[in-house]
C-alpha atoms as a PDB file:
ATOM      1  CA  UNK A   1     -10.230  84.515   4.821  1.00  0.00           C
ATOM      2  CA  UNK A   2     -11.473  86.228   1.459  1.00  0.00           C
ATOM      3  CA  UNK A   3     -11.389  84.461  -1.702  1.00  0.00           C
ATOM      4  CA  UNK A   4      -8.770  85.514  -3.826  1.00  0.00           C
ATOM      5  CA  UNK A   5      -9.842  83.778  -6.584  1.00  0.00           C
ATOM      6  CA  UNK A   6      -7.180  81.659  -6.847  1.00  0.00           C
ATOM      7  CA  UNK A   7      -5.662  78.379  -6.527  1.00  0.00           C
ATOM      8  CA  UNK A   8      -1.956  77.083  -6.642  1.00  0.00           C
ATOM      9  CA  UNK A   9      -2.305  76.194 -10.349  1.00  0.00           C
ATOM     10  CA  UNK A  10      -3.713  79.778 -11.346  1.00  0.00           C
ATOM     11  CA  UNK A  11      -1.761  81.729  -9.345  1.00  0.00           C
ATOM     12  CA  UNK A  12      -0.292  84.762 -10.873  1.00  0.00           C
ATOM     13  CA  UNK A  13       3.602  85.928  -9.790  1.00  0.00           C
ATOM     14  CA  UNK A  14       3.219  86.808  -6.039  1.00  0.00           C
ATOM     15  CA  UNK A  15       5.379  89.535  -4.927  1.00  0.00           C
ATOM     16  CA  UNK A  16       6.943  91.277  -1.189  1.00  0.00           C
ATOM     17  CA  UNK A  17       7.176  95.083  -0.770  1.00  0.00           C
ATOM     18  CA  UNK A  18       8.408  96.399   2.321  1.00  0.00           C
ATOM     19  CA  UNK A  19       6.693 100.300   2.670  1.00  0.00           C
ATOM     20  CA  UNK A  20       8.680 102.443   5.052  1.00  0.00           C
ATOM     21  CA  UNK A  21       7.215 105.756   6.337  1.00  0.00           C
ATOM     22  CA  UNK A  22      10.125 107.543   8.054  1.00  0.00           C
ATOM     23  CA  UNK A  23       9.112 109.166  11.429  1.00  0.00           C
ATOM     24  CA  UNK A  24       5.906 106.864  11.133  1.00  0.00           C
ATOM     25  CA  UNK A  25       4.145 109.304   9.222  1.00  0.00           C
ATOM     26  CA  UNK A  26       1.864 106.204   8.113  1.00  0.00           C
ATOM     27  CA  UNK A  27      -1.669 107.813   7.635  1.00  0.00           C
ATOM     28  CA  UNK A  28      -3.311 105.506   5.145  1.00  0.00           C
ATOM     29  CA  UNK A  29      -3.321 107.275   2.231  1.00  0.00           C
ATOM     30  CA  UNK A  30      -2.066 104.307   0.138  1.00  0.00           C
ATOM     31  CA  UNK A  31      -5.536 102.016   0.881  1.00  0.00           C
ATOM     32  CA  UNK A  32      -7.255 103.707  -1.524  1.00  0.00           C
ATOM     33  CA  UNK A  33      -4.777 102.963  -4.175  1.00  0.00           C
ATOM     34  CA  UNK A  34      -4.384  99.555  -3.228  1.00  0.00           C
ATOM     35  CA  UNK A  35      -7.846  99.233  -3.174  1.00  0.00           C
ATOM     36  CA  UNK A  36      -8.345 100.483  -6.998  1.00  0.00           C
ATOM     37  CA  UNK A  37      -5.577  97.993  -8.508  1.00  0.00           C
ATOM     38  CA  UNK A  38      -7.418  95.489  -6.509  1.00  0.00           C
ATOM     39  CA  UNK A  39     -10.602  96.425  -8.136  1.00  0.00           C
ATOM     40  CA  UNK A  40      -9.581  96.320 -11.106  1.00  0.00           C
ATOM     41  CA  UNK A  41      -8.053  92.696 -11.022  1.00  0.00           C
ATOM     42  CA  UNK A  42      -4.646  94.018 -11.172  1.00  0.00           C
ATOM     43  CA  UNK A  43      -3.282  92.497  -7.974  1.00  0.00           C
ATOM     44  CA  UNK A  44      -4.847  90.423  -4.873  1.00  0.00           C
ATOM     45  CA  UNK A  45      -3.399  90.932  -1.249  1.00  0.00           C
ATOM     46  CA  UNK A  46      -2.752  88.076   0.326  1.00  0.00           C
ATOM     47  CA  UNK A  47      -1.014  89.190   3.549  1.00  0.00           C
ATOM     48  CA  UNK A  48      -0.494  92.884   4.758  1.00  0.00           C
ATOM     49  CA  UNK A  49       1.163  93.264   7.997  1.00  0.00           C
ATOM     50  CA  UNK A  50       2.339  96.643   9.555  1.00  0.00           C
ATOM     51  CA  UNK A  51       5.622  97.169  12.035  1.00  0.00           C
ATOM     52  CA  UNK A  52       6.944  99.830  13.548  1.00  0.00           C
ATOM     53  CA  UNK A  53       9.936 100.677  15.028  1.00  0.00           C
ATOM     54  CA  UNK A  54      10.588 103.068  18.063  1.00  0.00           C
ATOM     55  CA  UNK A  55      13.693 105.060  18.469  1.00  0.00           C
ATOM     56  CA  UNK A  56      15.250 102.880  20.566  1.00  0.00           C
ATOM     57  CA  UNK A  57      14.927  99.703  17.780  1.00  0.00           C
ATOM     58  CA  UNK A  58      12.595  98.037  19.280  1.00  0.00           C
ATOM     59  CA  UNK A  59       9.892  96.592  17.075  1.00  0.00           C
ATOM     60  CA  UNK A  60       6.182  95.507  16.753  1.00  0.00           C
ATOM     61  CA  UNK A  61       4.029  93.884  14.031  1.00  0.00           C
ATOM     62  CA  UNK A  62       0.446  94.391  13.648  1.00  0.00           C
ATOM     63  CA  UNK A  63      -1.591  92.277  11.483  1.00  0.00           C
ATOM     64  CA  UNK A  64      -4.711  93.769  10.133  1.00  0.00           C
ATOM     65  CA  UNK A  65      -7.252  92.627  12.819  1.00  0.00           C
ATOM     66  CA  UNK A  66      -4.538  94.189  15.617  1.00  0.00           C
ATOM     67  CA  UNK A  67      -5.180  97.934  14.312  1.00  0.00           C
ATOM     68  CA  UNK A  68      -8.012  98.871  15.955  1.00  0.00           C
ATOM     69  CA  UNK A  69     -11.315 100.873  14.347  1.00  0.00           C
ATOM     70  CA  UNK A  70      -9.500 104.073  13.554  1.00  0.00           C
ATOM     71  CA  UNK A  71     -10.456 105.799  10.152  1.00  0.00           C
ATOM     72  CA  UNK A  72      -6.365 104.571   8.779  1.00  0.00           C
ATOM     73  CA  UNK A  73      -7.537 100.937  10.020  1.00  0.00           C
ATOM     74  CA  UNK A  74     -10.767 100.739   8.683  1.00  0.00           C
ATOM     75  CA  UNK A  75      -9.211 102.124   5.398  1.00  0.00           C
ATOM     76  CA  UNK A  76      -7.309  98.485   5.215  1.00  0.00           C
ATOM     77  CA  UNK A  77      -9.561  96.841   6.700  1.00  0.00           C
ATOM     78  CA  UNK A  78     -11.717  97.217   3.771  1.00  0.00           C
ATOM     79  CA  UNK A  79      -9.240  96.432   1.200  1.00  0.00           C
ATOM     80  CA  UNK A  80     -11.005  93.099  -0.446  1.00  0.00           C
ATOM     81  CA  UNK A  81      -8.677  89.807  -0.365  1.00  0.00           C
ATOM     82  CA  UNK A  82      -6.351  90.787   2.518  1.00  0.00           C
ATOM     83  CA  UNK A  83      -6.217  87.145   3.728  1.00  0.00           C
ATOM     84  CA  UNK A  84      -3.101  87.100   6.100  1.00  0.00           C
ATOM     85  CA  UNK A  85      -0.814  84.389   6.987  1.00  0.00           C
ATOM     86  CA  UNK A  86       1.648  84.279   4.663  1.00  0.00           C
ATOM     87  CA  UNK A  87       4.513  86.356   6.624  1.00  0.00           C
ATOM     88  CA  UNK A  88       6.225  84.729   8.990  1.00  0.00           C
ATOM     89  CA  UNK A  89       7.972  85.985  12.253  1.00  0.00           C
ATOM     90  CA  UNK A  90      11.755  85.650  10.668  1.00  0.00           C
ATOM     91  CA  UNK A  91       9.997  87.431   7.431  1.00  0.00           C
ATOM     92  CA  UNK A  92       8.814  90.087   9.648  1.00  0.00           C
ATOM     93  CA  UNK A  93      12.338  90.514  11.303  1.00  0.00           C
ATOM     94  CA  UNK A  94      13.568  90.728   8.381  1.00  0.00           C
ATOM     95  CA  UNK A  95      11.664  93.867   7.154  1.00  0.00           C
ATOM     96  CA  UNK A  96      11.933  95.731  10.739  1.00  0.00           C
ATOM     97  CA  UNK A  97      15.579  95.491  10.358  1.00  0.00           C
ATOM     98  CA  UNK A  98      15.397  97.501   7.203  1.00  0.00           C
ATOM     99  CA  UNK A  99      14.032  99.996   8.635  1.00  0.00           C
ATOM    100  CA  UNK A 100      15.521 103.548  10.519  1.00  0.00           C
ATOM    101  CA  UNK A 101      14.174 103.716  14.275  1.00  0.00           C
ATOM    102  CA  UNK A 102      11.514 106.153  14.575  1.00  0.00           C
ATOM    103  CA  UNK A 103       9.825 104.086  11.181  1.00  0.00           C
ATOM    104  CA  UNK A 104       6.997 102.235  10.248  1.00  0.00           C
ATOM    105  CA  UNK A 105       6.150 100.062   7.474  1.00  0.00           C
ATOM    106  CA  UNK A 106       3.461  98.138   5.534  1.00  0.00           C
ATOM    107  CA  UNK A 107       4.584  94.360   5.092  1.00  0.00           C
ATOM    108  CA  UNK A 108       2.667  93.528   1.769  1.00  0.00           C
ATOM    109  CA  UNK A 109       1.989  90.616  -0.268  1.00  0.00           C
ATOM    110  CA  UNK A 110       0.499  90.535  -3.275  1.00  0.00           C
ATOM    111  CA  UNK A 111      -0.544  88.546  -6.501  1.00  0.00           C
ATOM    112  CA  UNK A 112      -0.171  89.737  -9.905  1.00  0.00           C
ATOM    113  CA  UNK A 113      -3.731  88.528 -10.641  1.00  0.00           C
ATOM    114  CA  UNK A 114      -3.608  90.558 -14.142  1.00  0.00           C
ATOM    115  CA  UNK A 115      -0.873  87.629 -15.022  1.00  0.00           C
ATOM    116  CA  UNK A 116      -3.345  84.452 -14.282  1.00  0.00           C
ATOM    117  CA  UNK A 117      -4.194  84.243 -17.827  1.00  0.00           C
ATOM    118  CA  UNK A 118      -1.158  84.107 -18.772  1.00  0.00           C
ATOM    119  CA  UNK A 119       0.680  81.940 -16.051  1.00  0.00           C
ATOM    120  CA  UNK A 120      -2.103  78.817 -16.967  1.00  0.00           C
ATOM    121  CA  UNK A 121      -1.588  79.505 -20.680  1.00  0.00           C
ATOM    122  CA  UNK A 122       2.114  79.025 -20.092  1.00  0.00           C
ATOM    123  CA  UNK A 123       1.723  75.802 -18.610  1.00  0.00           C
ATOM    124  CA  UNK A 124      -0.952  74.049 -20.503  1.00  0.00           C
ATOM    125  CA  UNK A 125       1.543  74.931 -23.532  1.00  0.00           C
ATOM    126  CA  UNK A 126       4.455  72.974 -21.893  1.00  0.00           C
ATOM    127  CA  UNK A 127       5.670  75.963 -21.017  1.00  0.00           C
ATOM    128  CA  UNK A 128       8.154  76.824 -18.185  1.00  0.00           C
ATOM    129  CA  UNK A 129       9.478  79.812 -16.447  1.00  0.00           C
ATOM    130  CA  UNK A 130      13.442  79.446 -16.366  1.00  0.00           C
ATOM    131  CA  UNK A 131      14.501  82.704 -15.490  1.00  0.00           C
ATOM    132  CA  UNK A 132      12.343  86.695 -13.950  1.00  0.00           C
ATOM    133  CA  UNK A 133      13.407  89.510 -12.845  1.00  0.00           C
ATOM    134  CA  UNK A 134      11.754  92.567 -11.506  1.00  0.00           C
ATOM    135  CA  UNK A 135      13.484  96.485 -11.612  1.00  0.00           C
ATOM    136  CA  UNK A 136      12.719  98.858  -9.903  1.00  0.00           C
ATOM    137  CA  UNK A 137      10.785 102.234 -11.778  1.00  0.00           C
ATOM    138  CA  UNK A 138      13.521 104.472 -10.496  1.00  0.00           C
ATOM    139  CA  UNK A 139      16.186 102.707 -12.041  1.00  0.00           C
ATOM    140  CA  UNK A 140      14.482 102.237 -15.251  1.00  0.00           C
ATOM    141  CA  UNK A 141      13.071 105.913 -15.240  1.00  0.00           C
ATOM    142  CA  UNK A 142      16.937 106.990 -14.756  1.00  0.00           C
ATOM    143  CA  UNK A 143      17.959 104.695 -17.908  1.00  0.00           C
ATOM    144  CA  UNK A 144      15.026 106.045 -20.237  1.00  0.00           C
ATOM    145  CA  UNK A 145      15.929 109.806 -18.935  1.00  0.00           C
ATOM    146  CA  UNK A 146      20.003 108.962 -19.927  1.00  0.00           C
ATOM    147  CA  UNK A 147      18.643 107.534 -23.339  1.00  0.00           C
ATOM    148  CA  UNK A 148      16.473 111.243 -23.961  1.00  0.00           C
ATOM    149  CA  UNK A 149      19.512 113.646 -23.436  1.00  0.00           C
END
């Protein structure tokens, strides 16, 4: 397992993004964006997972060791801090029924490492979080185009 960096106390917000690609056009296209906010101490993977589902609804997940040595795999493979472990099978149910047969997705978990800072500066202050929410950019970006017309 990679070092994240990161211990219990320190860790930043962790978040779970399901990534469908209808008709499992999945190419790996994304790795190199992942792999530039991870660089950059944005965000730390902690578990990736892949599923797919075939047209008849059946479903597989692949963790990242199960993809073979394909240029896609190797793209993720690469990806520094992709520990695993995290997702469960019900958690990986879960996400395959989301998605349309003839689908795949990318199962990811990630830390908001950027937030670290701020997350132990919260609680050596006393502080607590009571309440967070996350949007999604579409939503906002439909609000902020509403407030320019």
């Amino acid at each position: 397992m990679a070092d994240t960096g990161s211990s219990p106390s320190s860790l930043g917000p962790v978040e779970v993004a399901v990534v469908e690609f209808p008709g499992s056009r999945f190419d790996g296209r994304i790795a190199p964006a992942l792999a530039q906010v991870i660089e950059a101490g944005v965000i730390s993977i902690l578990d990736l997972v892949f599923i797919t589902k075939d047209s008849g609804g059946a479903t597989a997940a692949f963790e990242l060791a199960d993809l073979g040595d394909g240029d896609e795999a190797r793209a993720y493979l690469e990806l520094d801090g992709a520990a695993g472990g995290l997702l469960g099978e019900s958690d990986l149910q879960r996400a395959a029924d989301l998605l349309e047969p003839g689908s795949s997705a990318a199962v990811i978990v990630w830390e908001n490492s950027w937030a670290r800072r701020l997350v132990t500066a919260i609680r050596d202050s006393g502080g607590r979080l009571v309440a967070h929410d996350r949007l999604d950019a579409e939503t906002v970006q439909t609000v902020l185009d509403g407030l320019e017309s």
